[in-house]
Protein backbone atom coordinates (compact mmCIF):
# COMPACT_ATOMS: atom_id res chain seq x y z
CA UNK A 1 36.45 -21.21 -32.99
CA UNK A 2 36.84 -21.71 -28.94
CA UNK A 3 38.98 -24.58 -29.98
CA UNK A 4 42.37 -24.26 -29.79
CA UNK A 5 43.03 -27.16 -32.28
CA UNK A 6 40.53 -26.69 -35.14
CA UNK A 7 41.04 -30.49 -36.62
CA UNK A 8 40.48 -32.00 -33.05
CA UNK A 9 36.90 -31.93 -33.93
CA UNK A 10 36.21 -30.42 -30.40
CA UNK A 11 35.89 -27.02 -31.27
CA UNK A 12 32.64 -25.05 -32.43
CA UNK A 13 31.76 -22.06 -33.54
CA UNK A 14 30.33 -19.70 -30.58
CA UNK A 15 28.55 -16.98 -30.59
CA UNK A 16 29.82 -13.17 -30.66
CA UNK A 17 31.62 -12.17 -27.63
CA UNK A 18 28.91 -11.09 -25.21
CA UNK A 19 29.70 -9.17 -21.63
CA UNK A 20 33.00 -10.12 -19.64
CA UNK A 21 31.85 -12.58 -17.11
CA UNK A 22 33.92 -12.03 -14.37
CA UNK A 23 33.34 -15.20 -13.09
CA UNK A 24 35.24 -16.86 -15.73
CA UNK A 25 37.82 -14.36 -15.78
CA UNK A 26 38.46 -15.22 -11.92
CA UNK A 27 38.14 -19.14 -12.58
CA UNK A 28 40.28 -19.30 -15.94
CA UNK A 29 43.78 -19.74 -14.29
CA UNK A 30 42.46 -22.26 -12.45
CA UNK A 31 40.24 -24.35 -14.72
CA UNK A 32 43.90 -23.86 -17.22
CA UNK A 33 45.61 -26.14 -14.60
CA UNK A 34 45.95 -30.19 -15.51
CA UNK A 35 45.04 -30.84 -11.88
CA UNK A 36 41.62 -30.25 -11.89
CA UNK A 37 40.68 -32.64 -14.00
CA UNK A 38 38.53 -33.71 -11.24
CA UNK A 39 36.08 -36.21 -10.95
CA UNK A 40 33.82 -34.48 -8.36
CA UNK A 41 30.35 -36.58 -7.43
CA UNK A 42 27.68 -33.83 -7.85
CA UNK A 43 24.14 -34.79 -8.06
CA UNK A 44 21.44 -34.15 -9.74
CA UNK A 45 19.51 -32.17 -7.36
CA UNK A 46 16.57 -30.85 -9.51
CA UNK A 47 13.68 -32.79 -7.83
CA UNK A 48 14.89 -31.84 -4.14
CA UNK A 49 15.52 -27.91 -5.46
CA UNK A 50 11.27 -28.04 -5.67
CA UNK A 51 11.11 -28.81 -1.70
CA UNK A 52 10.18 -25.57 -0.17
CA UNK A 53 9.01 -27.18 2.81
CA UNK A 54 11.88 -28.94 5.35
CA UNK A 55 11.41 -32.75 5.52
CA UNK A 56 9.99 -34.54 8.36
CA UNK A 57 12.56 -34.28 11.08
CA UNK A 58 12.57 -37.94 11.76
CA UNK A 59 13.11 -38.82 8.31
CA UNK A 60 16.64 -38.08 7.00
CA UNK A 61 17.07 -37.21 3.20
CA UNK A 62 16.60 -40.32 0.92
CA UNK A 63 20.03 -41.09 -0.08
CA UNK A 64 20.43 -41.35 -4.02
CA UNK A 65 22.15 -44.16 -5.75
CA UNK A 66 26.31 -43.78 -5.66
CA UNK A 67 28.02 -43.39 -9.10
CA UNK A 68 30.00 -45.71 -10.67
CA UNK A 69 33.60 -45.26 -10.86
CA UNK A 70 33.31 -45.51 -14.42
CA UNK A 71 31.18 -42.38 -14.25
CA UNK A 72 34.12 -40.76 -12.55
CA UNK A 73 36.45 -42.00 -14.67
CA UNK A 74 34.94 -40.48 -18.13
CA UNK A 75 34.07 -37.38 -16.12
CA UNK A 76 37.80 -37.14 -15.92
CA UNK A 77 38.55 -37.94 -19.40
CA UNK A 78 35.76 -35.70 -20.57
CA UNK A 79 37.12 -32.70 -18.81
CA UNK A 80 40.97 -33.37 -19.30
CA UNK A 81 39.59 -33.04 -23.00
CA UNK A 82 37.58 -29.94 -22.73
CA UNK A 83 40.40 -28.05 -21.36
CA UNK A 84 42.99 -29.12 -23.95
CA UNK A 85 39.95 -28.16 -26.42
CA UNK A 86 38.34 -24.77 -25.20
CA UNK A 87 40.07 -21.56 -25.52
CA UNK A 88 39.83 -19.63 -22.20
CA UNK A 89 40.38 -16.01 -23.55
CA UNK A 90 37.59 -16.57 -25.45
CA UNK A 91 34.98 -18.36 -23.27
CA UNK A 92 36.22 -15.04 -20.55
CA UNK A 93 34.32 -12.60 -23.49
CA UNK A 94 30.79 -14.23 -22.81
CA UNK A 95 28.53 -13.87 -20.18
CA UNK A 96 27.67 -16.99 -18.08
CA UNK A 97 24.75 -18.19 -19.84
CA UNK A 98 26.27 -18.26 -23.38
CA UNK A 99 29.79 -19.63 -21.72
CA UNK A 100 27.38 -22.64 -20.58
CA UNK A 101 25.97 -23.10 -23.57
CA UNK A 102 29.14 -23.27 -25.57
CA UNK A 103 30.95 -25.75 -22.54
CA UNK A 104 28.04 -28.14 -23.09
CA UNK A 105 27.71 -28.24 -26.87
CA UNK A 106 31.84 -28.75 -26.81
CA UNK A 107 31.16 -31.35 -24.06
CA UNK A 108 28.68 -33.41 -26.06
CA UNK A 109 31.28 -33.09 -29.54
CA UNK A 110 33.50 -34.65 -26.72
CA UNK A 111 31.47 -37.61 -26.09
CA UNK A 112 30.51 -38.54 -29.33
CA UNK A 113 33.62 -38.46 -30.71
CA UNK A 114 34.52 -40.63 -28.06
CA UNK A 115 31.98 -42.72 -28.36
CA UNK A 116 31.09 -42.91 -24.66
CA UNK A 117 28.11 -45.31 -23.49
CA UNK A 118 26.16 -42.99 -21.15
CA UNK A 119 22.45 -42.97 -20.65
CA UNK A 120 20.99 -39.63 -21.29
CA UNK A 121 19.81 -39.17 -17.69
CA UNK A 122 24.21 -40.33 -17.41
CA UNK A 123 25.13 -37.29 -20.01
CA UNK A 124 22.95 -34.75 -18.85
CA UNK A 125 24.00 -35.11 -15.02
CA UNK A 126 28.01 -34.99 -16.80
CA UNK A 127 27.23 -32.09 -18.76
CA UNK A 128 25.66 -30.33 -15.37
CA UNK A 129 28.50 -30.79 -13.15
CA UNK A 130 30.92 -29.98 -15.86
CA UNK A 131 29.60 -26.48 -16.56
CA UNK A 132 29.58 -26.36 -12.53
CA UNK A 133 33.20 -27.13 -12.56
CA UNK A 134 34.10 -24.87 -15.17
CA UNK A 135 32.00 -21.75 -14.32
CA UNK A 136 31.02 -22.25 -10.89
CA UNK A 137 31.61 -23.81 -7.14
CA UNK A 138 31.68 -27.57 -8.51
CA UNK A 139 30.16 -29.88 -6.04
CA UNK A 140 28.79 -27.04 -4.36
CA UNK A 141 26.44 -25.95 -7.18
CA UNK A 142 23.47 -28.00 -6.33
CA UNK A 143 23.59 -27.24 -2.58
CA UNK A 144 23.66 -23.33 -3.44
CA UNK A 145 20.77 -23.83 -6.00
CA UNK A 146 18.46 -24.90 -2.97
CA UNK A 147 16.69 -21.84 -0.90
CA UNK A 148 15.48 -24.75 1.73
CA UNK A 149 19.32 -25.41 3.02
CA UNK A 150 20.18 -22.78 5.81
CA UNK A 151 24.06 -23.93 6.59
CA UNK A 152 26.37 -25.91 4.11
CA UNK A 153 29.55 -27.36 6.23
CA UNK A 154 32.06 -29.04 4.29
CA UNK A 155 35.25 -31.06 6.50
CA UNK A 156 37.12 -32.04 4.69
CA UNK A 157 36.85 -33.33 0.80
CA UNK A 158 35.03 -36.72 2.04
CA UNK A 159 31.80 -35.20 4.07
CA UNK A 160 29.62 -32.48 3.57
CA UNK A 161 26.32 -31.53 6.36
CA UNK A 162 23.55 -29.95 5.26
CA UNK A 163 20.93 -27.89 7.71
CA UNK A 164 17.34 -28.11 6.46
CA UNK A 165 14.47 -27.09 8.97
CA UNK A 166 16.75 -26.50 11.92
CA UNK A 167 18.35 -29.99 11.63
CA UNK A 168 21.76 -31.40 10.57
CA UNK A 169 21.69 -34.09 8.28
CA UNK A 170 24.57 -35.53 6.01
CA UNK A 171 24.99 -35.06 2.16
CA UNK A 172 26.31 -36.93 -0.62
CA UNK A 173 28.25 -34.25 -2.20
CA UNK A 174 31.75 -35.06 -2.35
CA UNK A 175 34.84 -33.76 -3.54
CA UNK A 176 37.18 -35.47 -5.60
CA UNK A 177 40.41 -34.33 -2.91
CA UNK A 178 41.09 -31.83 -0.26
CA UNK A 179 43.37 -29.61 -3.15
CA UNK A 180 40.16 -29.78 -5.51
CA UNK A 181 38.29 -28.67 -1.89
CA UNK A 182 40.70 -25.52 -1.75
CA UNK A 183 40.72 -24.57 -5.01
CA UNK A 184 37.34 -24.06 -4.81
CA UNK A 185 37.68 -21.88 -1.61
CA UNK A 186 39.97 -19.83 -2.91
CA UNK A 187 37.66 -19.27 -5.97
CA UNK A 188 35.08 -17.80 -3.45
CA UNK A 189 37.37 -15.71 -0.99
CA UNK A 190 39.10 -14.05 -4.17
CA UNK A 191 35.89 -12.49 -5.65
CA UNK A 192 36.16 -10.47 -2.20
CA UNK A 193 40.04 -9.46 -2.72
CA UNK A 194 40.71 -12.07 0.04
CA UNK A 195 43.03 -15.18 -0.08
CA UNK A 196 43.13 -18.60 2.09
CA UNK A 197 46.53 -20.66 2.32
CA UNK A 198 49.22 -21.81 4.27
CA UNK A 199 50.54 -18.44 5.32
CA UNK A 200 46.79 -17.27 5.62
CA UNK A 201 44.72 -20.15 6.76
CA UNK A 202 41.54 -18.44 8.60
CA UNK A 203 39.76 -16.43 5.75
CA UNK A 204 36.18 -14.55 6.06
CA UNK A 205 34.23 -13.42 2.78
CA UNK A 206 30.85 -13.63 1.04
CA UNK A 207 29.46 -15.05 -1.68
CA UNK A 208 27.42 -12.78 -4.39
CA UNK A 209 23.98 -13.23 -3.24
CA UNK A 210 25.46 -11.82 0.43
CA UNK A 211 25.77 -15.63 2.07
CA UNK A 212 28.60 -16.02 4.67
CA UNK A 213 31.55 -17.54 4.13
CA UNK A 214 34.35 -18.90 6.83
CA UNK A 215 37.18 -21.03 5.68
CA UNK A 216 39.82 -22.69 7.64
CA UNK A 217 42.55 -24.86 5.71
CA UNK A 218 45.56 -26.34 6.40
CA UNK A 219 47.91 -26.72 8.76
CA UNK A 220 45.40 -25.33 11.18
CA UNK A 221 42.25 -27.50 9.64
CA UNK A 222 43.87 -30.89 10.74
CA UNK A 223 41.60 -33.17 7.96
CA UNK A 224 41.32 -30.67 4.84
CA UNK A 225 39.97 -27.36 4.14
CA UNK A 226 37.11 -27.04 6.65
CA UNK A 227 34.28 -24.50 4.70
CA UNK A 228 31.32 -23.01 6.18
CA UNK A 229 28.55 -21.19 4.40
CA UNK A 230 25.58 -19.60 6.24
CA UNK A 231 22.94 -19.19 3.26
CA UNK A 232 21.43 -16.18 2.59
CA UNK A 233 17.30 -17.17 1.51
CA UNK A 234 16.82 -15.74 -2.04
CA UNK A 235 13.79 -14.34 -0.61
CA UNK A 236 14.70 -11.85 2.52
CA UNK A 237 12.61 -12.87 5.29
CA UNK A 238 10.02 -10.02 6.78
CA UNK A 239 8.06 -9.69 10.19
CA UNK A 240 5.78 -10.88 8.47
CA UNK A 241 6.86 -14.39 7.66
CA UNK A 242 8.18 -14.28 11.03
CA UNK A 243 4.76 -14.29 12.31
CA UNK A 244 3.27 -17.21 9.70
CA UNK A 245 6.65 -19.58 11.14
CA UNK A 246 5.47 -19.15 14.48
CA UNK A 247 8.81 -17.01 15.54
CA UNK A 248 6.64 -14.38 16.95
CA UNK A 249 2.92 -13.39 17.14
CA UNK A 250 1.24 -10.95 15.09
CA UNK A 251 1.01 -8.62 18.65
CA UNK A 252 4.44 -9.31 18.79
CA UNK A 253 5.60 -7.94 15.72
CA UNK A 254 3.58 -4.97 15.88
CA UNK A 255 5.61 -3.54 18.48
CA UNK A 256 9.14 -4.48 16.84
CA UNK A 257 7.82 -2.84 14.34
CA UNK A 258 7.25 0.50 16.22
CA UNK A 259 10.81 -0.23 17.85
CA UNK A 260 12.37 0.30 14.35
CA UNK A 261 10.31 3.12 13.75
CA UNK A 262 10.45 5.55 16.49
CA UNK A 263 14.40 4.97 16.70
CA UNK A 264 14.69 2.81 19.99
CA UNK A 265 18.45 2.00 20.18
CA UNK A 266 18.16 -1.52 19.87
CA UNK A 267 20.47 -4.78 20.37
CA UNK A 268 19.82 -8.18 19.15
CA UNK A 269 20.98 -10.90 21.53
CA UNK A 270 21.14 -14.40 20.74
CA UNK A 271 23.13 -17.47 19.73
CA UNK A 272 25.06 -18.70 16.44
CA UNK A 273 22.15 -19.61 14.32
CA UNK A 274 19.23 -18.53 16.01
CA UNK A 275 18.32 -15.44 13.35
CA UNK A 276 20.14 -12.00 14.57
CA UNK A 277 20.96 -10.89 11.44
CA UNK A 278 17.78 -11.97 9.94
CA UNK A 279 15.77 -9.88 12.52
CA UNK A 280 18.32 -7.14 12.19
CA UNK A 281 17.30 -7.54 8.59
CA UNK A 282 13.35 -7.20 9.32
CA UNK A 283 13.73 -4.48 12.02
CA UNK A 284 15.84 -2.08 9.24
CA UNK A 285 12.96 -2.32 7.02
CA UNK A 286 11.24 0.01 8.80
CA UNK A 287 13.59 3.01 9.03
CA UNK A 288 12.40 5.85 7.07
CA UNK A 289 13.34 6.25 3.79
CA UNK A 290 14.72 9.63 4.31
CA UNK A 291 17.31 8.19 6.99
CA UNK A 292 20.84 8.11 5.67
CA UNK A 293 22.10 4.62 7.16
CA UNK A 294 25.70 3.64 7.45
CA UNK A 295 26.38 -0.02 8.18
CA UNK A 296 29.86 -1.65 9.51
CA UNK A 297 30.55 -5.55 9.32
CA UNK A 298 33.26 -7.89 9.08
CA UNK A 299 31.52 -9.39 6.05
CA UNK A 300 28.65 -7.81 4.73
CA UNK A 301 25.70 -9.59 4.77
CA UNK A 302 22.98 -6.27 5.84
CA UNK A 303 21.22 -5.90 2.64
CA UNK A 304 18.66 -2.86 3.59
CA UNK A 305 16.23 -1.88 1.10
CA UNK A 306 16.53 1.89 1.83
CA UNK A 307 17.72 4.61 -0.98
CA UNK A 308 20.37 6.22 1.57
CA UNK A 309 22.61 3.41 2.40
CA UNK A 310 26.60 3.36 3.14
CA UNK A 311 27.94 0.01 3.46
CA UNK A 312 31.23 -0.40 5.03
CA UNK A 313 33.14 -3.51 5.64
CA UNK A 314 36.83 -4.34 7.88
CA UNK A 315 40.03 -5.24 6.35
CA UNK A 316 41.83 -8.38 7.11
CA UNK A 317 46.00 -7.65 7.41
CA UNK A 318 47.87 -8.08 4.51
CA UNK A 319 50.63 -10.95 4.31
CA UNK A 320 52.72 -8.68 6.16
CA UNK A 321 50.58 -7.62 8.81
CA UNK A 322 49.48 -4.61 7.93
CA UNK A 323 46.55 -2.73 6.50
CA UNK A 324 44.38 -4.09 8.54
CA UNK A 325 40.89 -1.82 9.26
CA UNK A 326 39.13 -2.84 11.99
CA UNK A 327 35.46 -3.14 13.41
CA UNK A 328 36.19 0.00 15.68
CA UNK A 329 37.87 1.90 12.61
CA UNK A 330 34.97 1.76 10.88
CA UNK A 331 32.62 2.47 13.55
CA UNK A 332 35.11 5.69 14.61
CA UNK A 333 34.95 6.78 10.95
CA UNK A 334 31.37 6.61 10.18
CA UNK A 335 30.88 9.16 13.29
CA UNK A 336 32.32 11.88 10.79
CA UNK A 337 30.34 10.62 8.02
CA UNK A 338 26.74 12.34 8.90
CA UNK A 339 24.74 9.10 10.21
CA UNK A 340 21.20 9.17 11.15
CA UNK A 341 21.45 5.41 11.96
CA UNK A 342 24.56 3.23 12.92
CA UNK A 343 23.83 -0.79 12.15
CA UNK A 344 26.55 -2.37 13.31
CA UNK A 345 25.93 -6.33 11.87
CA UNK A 346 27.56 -7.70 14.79
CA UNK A 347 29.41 -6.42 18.03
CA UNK A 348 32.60 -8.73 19.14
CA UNK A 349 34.83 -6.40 21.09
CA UNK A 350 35.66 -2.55 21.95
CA UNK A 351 33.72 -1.21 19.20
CA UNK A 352 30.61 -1.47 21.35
CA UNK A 353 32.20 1.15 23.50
CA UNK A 354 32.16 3.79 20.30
CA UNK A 355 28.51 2.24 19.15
CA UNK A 356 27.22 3.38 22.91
CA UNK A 357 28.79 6.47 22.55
CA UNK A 358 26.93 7.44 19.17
CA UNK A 359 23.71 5.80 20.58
CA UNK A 360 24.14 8.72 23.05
CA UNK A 361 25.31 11.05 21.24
CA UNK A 362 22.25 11.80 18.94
CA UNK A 363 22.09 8.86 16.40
CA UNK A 364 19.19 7.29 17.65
CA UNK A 365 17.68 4.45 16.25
CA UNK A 366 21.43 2.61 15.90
CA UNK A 367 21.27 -1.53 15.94
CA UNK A 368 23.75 -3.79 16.46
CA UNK A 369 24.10 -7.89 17.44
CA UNK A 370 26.20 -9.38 19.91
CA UNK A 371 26.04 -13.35 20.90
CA UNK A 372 24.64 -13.87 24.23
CA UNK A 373 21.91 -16.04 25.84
CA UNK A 374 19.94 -14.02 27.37
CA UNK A 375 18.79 -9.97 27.85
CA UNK A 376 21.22 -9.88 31.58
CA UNK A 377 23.96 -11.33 29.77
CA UNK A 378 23.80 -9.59 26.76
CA UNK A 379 24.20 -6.41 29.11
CA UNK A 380 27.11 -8.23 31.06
CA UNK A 381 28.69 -9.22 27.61
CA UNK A 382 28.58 -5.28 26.73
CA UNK A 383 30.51 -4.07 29.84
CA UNK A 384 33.06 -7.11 29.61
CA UNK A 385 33.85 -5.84 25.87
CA UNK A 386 33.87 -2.55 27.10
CA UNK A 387 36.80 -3.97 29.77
CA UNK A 388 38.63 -5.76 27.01
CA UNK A 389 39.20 -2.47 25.31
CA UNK A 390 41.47 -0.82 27.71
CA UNK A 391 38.76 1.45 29.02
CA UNK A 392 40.03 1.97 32.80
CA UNK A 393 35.94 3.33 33.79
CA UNK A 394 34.63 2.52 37.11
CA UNK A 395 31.60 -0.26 36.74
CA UNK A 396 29.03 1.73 37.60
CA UNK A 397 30.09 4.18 35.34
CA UNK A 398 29.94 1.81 32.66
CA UNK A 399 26.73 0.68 33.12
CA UNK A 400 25.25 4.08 33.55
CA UNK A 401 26.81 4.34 29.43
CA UNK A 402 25.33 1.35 28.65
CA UNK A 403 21.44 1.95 30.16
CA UNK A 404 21.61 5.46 28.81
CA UNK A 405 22.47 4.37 25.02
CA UNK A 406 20.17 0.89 25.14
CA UNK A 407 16.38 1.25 24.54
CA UNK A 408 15.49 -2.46 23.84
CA UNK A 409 17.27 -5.83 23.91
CA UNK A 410 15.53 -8.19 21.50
CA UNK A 411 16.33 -12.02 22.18
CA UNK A 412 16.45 -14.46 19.84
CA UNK A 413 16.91 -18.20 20.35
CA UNK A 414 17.26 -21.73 18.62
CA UNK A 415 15.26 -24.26 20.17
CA UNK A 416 16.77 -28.20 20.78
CA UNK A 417 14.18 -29.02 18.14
CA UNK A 418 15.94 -26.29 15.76
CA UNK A 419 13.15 -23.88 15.51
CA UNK A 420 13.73 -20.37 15.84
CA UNK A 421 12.40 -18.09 18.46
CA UNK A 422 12.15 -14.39 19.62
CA UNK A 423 12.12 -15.50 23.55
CA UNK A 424 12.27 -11.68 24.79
CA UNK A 425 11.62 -8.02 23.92
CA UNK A 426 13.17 -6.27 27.11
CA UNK A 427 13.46 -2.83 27.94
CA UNK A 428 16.35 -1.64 29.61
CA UNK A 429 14.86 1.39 32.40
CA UNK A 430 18.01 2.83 34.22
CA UNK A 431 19.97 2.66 37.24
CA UNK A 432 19.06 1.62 40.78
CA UNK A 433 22.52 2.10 42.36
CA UNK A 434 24.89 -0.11 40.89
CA UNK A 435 22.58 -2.33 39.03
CA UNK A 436 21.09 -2.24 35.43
CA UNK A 437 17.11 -2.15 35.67
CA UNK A 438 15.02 -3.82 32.76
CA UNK A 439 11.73 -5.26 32.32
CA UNK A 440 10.11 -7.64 29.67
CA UNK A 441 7.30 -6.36 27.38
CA UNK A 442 7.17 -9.95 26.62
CA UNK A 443 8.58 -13.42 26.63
CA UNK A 444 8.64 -16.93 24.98
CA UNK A 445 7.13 -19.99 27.36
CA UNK A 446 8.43 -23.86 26.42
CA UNK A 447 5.15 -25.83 27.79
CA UNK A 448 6.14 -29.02 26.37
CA UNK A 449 7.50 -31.39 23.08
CA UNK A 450 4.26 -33.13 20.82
CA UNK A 451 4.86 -36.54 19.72
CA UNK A 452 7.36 -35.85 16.84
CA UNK A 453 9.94 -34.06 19.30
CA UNK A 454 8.72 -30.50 18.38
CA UNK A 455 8.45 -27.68 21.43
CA UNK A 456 5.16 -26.51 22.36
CA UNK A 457 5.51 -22.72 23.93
CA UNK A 458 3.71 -19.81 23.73
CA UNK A 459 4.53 -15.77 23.84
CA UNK A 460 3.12 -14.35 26.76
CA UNK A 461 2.15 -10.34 27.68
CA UNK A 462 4.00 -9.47 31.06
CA UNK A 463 1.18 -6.90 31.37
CA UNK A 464 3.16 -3.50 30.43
CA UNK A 465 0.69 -1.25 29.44
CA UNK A 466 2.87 1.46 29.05
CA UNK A 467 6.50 0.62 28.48
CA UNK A 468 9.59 3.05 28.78
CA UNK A 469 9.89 4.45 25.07
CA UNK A 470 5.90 5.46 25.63
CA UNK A 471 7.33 9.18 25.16
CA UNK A 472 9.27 7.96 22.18
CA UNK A 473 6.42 6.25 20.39
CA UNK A 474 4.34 9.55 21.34
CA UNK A 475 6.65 11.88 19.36
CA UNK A 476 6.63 9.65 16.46
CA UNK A 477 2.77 9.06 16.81
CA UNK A 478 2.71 5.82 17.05
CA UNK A 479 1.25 5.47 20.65
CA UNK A 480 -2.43 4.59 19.71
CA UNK A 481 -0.85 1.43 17.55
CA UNK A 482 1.16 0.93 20.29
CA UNK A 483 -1.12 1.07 23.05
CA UNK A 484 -3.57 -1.15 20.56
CA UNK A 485 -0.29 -3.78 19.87
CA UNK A 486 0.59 -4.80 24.15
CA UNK A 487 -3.62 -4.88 24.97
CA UNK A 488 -4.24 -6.76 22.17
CA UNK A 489 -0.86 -9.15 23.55
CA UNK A 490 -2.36 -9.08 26.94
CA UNK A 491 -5.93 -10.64 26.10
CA UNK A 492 -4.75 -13.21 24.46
CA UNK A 493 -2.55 -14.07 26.87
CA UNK A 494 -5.40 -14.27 29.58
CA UNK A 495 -7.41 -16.15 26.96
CA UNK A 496 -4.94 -19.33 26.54
């Protein structure tokens, strides 16, 4: 019996204890607490989980009918019940399917007993967002469940944005209070050993499938628990669908492709949201399998198909300030730990110094991100980090480390119409006194907007017939393909 109470009538006989799910483990102190008997409005989102496609961008999502508070109210009732009925120790020995099974055949003893007046579109949307309480991220279930939704952004327990196709449109998901808001953060940032409150208010984790997590509560996050999730697609993204989205042309990808695969040192430069890590995600699919590959991030979100793969991840400081690991530990440490390739997932401060140093030191092919707008200022970004470290180095002798480590800088950008674009691949040459020479291999042209607000641009050939890694691409043989990939960009250029 998962009853506690055998004569409440609640109770039923469950299956044999299947695997611990840890899930429940995590959740079961929580979901023991009175508190949460919470009546949070989730929806029934199975008919907009089928949309692959974004919607028109002129057309906002068609807003669903609002819930009764009568709904609300028996949700309450309903779970106040299940949790005086269901015995946690034992729903912990199942796995997650069988715990959901057993929650909902409780849930419906519940009702009947009850005697509830509920539709059965009414019961099946309870039972739903029950389970979702009890086993998963509540409200957030149904937003998670979509792979069309690129950035879920919760302020606050009373409004919740969506981004689908670029844009930023409001959803109906609501919580039923900011404390129901933070539970539910804290449910996320402890499956990563990490903890958000008042004496730690600014947390950084992941979920499971490797989507990002920030969370910022209270007394710093003014109007509730402000939460943050930048989805991971459960299908990864390659060059290839890169091409088909219009992010790059065919031509275009044929040489990043080559850049991953000869072991250019290569940076990613872009803004929040316009697809680093998902390029840095393509590009890394073409290292050799017999590369060993560390990676360093302050949340890991990499996920690189290779056999030979470290993953290492910083430490936040403990409640006492210390233990912390940071971004230039790791990078330090990995030196000693027989790289072939260094991915750094994204570059924020001095570690960029210790990164150019093992791009030069012979661990060629190393990646990293760093957030600027364009190719120059992703180079002026690097020597301003380098600054910020404490490094007392002339300039020039900075940026004579810096063009000596860098092969390529690949730019990414998102456009005002929220399409995503690789605007330049850019070769950084040398030195010409005190200035950092590059050139662009190619580069992204806006034209226009068509009638529903989306930009019109093209990628254009700059006419390099035989850029700077030539010798590189030679060793590797790859210079035919090469040669083959930037004529092949250059006639269609002089065809449009």
């Amino acid at each position: 019996m998962f009853g506690k109470r055998g004569g409440d009538g609640f109770g039923k006989s469950g299956g044999g204890p299947g695997t611990v799910s840890p899930s429940v483990e995590t959740l079961a102190p929580t979901v023991a607490r009175p508190a949460i008997a919470e009546p949070a409005p989730v929806r029934e989102e199975a008919p907009v989980r089928q949309q692959v496609a974004p919607p028109p961008m002129q057309t906002p999502a068609r807003k669903r009918p609002q819930r009764t508070e009568d709904y609300y109210d028996t949700k309450s009732q309903v779970f106040s019940a299940l949790i005086d009925t269901i015995d946690l120790s034992q729903l912990a020995k199942l796995d997650g399917e069988s715990a959901r099974e057993e929650i909902r055949d409780i849930v419906n003893d519940i009702i009947t007993i009850k005697n509830f007046a509920m539709s059965i579109s009414e019961q099946e949307e309870l039972l739903e967002d029950i389970c979702n309480d009890v086993l998963g991220y509540g409200p957030l279930e149904p937003l998670l469940a979509r792979d069309d939704i690129a950035d879920i952004m919760v302020n606050g327990a009373g409004q919740t944005f969506i981004e689908v196709g670029g844009k930023t449109i409001e959803s109906e998901i609501r919580f039923r209070d900011n404390s129901q808001l933070l539970s539910i953060c804290q449910r996320i940032v402890s499956q990563v050993g990490r903890r958000v409150d008042e004496s730690s208010p600014i947390c950084d984790a992941r979920l499971p499938d490797g989507s990002r997590v920030n969370v910022i509560a209270p007394p710093l996050a003014i109007d509730g628990p402000a939460l943050t999730i930048r989805k991971f697609k459960k299908d990864k993204l390659n060059l290839d669908q890169l091409v088909r989205f219009g992010a790059i042309t065919p031509e275009g990808a044929q040489v990043l492709q080559i850049i991953g695969r000869v072991r250019c040192n290569t940076v990613i430069s872009g803004g929040t949201g316009s697809g680093k890590t998902t390029l840095l995600n393509c590009l890394t699919g073409y290292i050799d399998p017999d590369e060993r590959v560390i990676t360093c991030e302050d949340t890991a979100e990499l996920q690189l198909q290779q056999p030979h793969v470290v993953r290492l991840e910083t430490r936040p400081p403990n409640i006492e300030g210390e233990g912390e690991i940071t971004m230039r530990d790791l990078v330090k440490n990995c030196l000693r730990m027989r790289p072939e390739r260094i991915i750094v997932g994204e570059v924020r401060g001095s570690e960029v110094f210790d990164l150019l140093q093992a791009m030069n030191t012979g661990h060629d092919g190393s990646m990293g991100t760093i957030h600027a707008n364009t190719p120059r200022e992703c180079l002026s970004r690097m020597e301003s980090m380098i600054a910020m470290g404490g490094f007392s180095l002339p300039a020039k002798t900075v940026r004579e480390i810096i063009s000596g480590s860098v092969d390529v800088i690949i730019q990414a950008a998102r456009l005002r119409d929220g399409s995503r674009r690789i605007t330049h691949i850019t070769e950084v040459i040398g030195m010409e006194g005190d200035v950092i020479v590059t050139q662009d291999l190619m580069r992204y042209e806006i034209e226009g907007e068509d009638a529903s607000g989306r930009i019109i641009g093209r990628h254009v050939s700059t006419g390099i017939g035989k850029p700077h890694f030539w010798d590189r691409a030679r060793y590797y043989n790859e210079e035919r393909r090469l040669a083959a990939a930037l004529d092949a960009m250059e006639k269609k250029g002089a065809t449009l």
